[in-house]
Protein backbone atom coordinates (compact mmCIF):
# COMPACT_ATOMS: atom_id res chain seq x y z
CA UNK A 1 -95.12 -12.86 -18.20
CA UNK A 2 -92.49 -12.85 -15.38
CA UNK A 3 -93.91 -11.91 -11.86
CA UNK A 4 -92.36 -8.72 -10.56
CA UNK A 5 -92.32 -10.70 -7.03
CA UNK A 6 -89.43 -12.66 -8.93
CA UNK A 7 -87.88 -9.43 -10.88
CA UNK A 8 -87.28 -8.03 -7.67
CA UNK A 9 -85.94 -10.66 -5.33
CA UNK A 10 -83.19 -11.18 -8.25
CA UNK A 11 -82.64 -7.89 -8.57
CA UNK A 12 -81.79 -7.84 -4.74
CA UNK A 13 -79.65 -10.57 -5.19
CA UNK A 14 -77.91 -9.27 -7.76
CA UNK A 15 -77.45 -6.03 -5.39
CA UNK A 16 -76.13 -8.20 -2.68
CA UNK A 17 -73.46 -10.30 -4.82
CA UNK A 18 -72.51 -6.71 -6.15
CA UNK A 19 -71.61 -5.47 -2.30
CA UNK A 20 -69.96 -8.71 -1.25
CA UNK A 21 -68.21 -8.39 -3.97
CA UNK A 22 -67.22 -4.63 -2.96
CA UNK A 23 -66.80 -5.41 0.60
CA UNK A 24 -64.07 -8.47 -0.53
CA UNK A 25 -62.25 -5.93 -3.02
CA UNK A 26 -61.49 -3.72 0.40
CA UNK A 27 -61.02 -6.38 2.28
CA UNK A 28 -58.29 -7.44 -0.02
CA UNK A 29 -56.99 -4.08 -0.36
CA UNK A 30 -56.63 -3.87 3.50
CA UNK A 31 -54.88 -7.08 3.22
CA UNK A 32 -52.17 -6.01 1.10
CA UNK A 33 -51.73 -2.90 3.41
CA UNK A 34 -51.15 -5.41 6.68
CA UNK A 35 -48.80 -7.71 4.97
CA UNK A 36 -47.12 -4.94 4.16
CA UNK A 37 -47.09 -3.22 7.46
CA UNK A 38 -46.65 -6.39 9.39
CA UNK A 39 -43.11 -6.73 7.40
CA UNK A 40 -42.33 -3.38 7.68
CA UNK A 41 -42.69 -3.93 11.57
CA UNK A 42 -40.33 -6.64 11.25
CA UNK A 43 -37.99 -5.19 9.63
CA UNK A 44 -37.70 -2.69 12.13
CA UNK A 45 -37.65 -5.54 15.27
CA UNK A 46 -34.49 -7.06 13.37
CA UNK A 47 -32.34 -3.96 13.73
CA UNK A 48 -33.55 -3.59 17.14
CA UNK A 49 -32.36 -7.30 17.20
CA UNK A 50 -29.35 -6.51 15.93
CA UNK A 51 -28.92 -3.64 18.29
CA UNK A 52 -29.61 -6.20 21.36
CA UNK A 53 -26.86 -8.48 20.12
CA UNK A 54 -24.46 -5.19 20.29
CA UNK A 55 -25.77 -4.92 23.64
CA UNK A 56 -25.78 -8.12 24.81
CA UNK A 57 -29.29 -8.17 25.79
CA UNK A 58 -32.19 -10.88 26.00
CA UNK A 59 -34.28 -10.85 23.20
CA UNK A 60 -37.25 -11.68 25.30
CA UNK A 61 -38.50 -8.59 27.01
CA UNK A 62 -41.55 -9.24 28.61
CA UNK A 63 -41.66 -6.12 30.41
CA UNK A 64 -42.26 -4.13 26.81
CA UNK A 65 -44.24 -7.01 25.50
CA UNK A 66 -46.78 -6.03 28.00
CA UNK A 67 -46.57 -2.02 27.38
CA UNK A 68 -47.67 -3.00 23.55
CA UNK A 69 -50.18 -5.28 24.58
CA UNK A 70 -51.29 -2.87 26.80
CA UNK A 71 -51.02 0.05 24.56
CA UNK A 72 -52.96 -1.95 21.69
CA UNK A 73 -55.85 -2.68 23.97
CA UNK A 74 -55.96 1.09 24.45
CA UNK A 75 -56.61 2.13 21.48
CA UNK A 76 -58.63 -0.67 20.50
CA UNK A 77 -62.15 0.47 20.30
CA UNK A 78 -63.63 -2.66 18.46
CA UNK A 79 -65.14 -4.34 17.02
CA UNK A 80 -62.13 -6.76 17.72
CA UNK A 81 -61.97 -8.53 21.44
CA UNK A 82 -59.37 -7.70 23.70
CA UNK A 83 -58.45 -11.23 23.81
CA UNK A 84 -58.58 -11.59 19.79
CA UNK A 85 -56.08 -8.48 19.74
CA UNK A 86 -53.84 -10.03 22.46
CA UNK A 87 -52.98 -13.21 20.04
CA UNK A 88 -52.75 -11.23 17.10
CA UNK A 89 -50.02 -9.01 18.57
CA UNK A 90 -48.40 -12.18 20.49
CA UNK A 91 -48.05 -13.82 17.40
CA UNK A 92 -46.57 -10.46 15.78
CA UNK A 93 -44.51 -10.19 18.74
CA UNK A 94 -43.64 -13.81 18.43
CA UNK A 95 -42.19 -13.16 14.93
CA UNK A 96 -40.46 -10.32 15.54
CA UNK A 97 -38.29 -12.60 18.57
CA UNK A 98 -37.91 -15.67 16.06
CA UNK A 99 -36.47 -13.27 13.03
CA UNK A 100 -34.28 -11.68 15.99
CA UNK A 101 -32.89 -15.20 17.34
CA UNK A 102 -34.65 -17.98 17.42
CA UNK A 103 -35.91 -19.21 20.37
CA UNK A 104 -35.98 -23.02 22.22
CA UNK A 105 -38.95 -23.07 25.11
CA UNK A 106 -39.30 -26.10 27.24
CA UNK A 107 -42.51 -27.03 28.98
CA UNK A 108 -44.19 -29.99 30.88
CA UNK A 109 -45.62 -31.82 28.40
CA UNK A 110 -46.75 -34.11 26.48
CA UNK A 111 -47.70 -31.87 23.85
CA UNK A 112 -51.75 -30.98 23.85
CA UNK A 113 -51.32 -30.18 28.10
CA UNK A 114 -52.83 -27.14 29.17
CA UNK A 115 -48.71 -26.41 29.96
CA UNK A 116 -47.95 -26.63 26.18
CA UNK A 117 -51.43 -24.34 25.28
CA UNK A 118 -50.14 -21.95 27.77
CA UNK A 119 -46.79 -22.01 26.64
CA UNK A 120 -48.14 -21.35 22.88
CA UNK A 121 -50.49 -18.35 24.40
CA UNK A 122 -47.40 -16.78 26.06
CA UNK A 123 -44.74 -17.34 23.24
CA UNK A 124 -46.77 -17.28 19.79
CA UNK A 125 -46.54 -20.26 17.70
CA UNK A 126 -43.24 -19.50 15.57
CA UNK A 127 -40.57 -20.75 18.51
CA UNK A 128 -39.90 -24.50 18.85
CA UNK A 129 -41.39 -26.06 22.02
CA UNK A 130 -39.62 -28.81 23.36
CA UNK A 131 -41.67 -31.35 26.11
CA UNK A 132 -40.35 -32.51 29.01
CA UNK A 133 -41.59 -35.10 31.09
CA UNK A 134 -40.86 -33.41 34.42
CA UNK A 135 -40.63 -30.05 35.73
CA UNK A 136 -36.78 -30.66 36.76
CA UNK A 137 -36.81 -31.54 32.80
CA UNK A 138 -37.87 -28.68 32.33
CA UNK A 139 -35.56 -26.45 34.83
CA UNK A 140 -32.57 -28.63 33.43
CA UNK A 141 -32.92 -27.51 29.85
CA UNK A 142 -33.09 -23.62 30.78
CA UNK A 143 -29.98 -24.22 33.00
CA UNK A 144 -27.84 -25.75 30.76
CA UNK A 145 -29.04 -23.35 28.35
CA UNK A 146 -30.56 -26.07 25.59
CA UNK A 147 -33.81 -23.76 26.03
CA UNK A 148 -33.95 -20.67 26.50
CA UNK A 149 -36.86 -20.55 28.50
CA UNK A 150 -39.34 -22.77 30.25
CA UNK A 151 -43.06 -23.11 31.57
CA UNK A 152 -44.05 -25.01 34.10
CA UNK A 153 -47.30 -24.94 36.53
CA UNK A 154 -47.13 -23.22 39.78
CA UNK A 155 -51.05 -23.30 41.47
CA UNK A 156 -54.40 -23.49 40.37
CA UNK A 157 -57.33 -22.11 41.93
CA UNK A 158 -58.86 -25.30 43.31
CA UNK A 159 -56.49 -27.85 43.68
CA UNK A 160 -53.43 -25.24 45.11
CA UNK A 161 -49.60 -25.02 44.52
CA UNK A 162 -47.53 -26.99 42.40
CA UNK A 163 -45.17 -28.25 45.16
CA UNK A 164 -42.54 -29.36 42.58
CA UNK A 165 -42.20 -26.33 40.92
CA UNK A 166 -41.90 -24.33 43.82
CA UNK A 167 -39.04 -27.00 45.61
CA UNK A 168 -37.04 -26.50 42.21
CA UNK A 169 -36.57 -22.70 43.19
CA UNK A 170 -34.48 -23.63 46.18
CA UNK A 171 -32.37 -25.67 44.04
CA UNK A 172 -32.47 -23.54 40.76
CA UNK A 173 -30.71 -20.17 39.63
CA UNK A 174 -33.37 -19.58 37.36
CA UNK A 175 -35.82 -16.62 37.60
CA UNK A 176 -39.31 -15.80 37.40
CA UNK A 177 -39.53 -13.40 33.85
CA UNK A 178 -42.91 -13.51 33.46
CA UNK A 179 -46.52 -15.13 34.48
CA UNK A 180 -49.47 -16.68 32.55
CA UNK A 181 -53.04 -17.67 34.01
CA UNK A 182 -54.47 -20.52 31.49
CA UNK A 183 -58.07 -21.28 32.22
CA UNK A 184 -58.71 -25.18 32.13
CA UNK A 185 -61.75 -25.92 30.33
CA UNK A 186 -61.93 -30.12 28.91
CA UNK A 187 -63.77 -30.31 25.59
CA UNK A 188 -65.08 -33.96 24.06
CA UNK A 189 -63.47 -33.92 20.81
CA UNK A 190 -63.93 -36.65 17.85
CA UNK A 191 -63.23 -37.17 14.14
CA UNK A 192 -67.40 -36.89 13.44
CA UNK A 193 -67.89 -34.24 15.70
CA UNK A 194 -71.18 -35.83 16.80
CA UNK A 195 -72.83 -37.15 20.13
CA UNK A 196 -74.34 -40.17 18.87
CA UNK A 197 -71.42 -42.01 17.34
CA UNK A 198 -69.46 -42.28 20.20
CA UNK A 199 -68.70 -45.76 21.52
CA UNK A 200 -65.49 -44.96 23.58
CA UNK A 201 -63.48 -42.05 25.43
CA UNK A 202 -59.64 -41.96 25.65
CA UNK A 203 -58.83 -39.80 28.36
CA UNK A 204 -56.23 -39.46 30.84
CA UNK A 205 -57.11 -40.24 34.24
CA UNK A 206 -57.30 -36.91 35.44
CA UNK A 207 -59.55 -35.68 32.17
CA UNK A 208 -62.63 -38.55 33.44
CA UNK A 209 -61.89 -37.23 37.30
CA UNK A 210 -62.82 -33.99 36.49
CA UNK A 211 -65.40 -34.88 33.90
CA UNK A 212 -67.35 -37.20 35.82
CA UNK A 213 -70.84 -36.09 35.93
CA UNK A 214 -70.97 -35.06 32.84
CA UNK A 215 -70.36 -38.18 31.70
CA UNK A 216 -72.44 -40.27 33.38
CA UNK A 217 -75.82 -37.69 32.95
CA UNK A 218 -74.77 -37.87 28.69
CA UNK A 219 -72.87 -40.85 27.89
CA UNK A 220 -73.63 -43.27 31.02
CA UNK A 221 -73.55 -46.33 28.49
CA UNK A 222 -70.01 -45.73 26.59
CA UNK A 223 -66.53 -47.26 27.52
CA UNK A 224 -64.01 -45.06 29.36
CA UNK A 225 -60.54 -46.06 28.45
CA UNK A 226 -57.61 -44.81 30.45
CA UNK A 227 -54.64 -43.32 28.75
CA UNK A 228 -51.15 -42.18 30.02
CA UNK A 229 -51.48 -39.03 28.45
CA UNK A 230 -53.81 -36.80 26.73
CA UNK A 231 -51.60 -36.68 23.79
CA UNK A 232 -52.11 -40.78 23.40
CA UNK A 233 -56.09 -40.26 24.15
CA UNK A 234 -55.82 -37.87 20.99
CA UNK A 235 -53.28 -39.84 18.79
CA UNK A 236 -56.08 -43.21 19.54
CA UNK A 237 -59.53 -40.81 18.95
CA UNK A 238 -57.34 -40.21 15.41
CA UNK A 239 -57.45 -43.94 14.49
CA UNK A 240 -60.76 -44.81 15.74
CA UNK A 241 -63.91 -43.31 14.36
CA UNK A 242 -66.08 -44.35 16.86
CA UNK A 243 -64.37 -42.92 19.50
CA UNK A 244 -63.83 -39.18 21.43
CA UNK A 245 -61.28 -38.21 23.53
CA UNK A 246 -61.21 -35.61 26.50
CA UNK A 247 -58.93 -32.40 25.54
CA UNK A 248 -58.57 -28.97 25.49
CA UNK A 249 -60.47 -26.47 22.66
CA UNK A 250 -56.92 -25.93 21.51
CA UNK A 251 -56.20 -29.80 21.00
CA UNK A 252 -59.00 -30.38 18.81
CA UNK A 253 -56.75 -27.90 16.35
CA UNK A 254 -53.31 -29.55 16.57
CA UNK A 255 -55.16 -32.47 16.05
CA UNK A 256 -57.39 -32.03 13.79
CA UNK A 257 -60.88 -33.10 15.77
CA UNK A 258 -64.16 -31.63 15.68
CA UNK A 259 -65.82 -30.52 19.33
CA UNK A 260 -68.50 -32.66 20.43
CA UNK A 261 -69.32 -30.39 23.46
CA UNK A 262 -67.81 -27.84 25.09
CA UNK A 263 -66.64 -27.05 28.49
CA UNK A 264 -67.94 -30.08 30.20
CA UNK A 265 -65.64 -30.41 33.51
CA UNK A 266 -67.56 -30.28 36.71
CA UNK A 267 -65.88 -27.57 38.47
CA UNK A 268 -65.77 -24.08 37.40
CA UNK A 269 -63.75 -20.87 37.26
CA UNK A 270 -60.19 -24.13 37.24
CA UNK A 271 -57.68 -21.59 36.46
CA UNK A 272 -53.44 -22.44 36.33
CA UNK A 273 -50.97 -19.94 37.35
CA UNK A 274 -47.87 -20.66 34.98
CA UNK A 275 -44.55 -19.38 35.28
CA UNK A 276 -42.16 -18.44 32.77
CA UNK A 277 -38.40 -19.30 33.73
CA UNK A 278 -35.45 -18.25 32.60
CA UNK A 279 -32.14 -15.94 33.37
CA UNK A 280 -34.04 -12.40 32.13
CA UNK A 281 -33.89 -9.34 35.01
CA UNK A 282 -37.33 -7.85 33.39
CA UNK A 283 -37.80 -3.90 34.20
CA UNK A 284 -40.52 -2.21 35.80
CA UNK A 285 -43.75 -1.88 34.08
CA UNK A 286 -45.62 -0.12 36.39
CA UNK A 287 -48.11 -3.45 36.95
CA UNK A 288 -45.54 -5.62 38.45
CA UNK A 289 -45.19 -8.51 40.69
CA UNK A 290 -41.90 -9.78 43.31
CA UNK A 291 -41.67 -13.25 44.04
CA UNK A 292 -38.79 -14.14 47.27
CA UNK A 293 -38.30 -17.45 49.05
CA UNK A 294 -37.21 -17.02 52.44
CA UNK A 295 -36.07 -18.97 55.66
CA UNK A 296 -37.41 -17.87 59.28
CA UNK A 297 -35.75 -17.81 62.49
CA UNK A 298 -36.61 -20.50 64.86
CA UNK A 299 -38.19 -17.61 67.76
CA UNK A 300 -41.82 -17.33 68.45
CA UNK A 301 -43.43 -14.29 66.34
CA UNK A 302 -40.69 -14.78 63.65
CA UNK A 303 -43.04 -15.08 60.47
CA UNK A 304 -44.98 -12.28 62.22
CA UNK A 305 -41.80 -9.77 62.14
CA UNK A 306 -40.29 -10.71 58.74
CA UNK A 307 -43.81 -10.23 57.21
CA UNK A 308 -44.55 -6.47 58.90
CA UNK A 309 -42.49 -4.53 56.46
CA UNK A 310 -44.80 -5.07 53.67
CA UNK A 311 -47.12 -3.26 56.34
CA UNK A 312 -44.45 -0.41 57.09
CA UNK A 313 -43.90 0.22 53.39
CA UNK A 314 -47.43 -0.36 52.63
CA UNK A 315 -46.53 -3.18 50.23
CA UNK A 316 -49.63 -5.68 49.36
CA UNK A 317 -48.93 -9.02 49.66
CA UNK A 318 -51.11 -11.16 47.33
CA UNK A 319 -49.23 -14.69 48.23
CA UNK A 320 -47.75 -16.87 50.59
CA UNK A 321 -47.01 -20.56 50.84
CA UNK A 322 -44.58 -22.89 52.74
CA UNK A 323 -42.81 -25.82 51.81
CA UNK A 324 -40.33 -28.15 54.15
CA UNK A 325 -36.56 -27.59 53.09
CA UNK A 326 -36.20 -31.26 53.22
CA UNK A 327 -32.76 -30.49 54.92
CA UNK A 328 -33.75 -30.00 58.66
CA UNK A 329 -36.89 -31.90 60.02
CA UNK A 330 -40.35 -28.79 61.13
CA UNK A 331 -38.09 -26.49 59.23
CA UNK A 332 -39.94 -24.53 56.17
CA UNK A 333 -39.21 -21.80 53.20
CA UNK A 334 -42.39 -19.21 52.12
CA UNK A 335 -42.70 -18.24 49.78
CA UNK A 336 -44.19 -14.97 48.87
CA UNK A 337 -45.61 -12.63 46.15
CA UNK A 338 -46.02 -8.79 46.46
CA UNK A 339 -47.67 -6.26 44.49
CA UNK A 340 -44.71 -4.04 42.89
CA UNK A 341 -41.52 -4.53 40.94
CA UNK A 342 -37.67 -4.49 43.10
CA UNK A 343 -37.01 -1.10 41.51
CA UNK A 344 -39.95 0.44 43.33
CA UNK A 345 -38.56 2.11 46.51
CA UNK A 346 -41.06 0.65 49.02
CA UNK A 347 -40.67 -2.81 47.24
CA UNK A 348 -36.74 -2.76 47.64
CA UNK A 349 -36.95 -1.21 51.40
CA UNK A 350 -39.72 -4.12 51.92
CA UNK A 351 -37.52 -6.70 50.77
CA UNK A 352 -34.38 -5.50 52.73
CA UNK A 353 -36.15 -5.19 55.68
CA UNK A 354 -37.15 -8.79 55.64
CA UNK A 355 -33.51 -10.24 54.57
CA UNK A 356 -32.19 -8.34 57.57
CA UNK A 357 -34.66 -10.78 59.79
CA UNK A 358 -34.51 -13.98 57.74
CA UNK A 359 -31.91 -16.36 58.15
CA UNK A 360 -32.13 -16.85 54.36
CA UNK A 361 -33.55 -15.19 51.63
CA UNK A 362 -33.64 -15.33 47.66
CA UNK A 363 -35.07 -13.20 45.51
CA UNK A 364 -36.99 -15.15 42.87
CA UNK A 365 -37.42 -12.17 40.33
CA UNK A 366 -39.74 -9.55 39.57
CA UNK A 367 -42.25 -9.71 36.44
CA UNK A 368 -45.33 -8.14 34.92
CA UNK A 369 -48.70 -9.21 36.81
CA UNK A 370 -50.33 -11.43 33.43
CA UNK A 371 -52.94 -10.00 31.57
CA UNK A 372 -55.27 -12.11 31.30
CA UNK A 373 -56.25 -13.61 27.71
């Protein structure tokens, strides 16, 4: 005689399979609805493609990019992330530029950088990324229009500014269209995905720098072998089964390798500032940020009296930074961010103000302040 014990733990399991079942029906069903929606939408961002063409406007507008992400998160009230609902809606977004024209974006590479990742988070996967192997690379190819846009580093939280990027502004036309903060996080990533059969590391040099103690407390005993870039470290972990290579989380997908452990840098809260170059003048969004480059008279107080009409105008300054112009021995550009967009009255009297003082002066562009994720 069967026990009822048994009778009713399969007849539970035979109610669970039933609802799984259920619950994958609707999923599917809300499947088909979203595929259908999600073409619907582009439909819809081709004749407002086609409309921009007329026009002779960017497709890129990163100034209504934000107002849907920011609308989305809005009237998102979960179970969904507000950074899981960003990249869904970047990578809608994404489409709907690609089906409009499609787009060319040059970054620092190799490919795998924390450049290239944020480059991906900005853009969506669907445009082609080109690498460069230099930030003026990667000015070049927006200038002579072989890219449409580019990314390049511009600070980080603990190691500063990107002098580089910010030298190329004094010789560049290009413009600041938008911002992206990238949190740098190193992951150990293999083909096993497991501690103990590790023999070796691949890493760039910078990747075992700022892994260090980590390291030596877990692995004191395995070979550290230097690579020229973390794409090589990754393209050698590939071939060698034995080995693990330091990366980013997003590396271990475009390659293909299982994380060994996670987050294991030494310092933390690293965070880059990227920026996103190009020839766009992006409208207000209401969140907005004004970048200008400017040149000082040689008179004691004179940084003192360009600065004080951000004061005056009550205009909040939330950057500044000098550089030699390389053209006159103890003489220096700032450059400077400020809360606002040009089209805000106290930004624009700000900005005049200090151009009427300066003995030069560019204005670098005005973008939405990144949301972060």
């Amino acid at each position: 005689m069967e026990h009822p014990e048994n009778t009713q733990k399969e007849k539970a399991s035979d109610d669970s399979e039933w609802r799984i079942d259920l619950l994958r029906n609707t999923i599917d069903e809300i499947d088909e609805k979203l595929v259908r929606l999600i073409n619907e939408r582009l439909e819809v961002a081709l004749e407002i493609g086609r409309a921009k063409a007329q026009k002779g406007a960017q497709v890129l507008d990163s100034a209504r990019e934000y107002r849907v992400l920011k609308r989305v998160e809005d009237l998102n009230n979960g179970p969904i992330s507000k950074d899981a609902l960003h990249q869904v809606f970047k990578q809608i977004m994404a489409a709907s530029r690609e089906i409009q024209k499609p787009h060319r974006v040059a970054y620092l590479g190799p490919e795998a950088t924390f450049t290239h990742i944020a480059a991906m988070k900005h853009f969506g996967r669907t445009v082609s990324f080109v690498s460069q192997p230099s930030i003026r690379d990667a000015f070049n190819e927006v200038e002579k229009g072989s890219c449409h846009y580019g990314v390049v580093p511009v600070e980080n939280s603990i190691e500063g500014a990107i002098n580089h990027t910010l030298d190329m502004f004094f010789e560049s036309e290009l413009k600041i269209c938008a911002e992206k903060y990238q949190t740098i996080s190193h992951d150990l990533l293999s083909k096993t995905g497991t501690l103990n059969d590790i023999r070796k590391i691949y890493s760039h040099q910078q990747g075992f720098a700022k892994c260090r103690s980590w390291l030596q407390k877990y692995l004191p005993e395995v070979a550290l072998e230097e690579c020229g870039s973390t794409a090589s470290a990754l393209q050698k972990t590939l071939q060698t089964p034995d080995a693990a290579a330091i990366a980013s989380n997003e590396a271990a997908h475009l390659y293909d390798l299982n994380v060994v452990a996670s987050r294991i840098e030494d310092a933390v809260r690293n965070t880059t500032r990227f920026l996103i170059i190009g020839r766009d003048d992006v409208p207000r969004t209401g969140r907005d940020k004004t970048s200008v480059m400017f040149v000082t008279p040689h008179v004691p107080g004179a940084l003192f009296e360009v600065l004080k009409p951000m004061a005056d105008y009550s205009v909040n300054m939330v950057k500044l930074e000098s550089r030699p112009t390389k053209h006159e021995n103890w003489s220096y550009f700032f450059f400077v961010d400020i809360e606002g967009h040009i089209e805000d009255s106290n930004v624009k009297e700000t900005v005049e103000k200090m151009r009427e003082i300066c003995l030069y002066m560019k204005f670098l562009g005005s973008y939405p302040r990144a949301i972060e994720g």
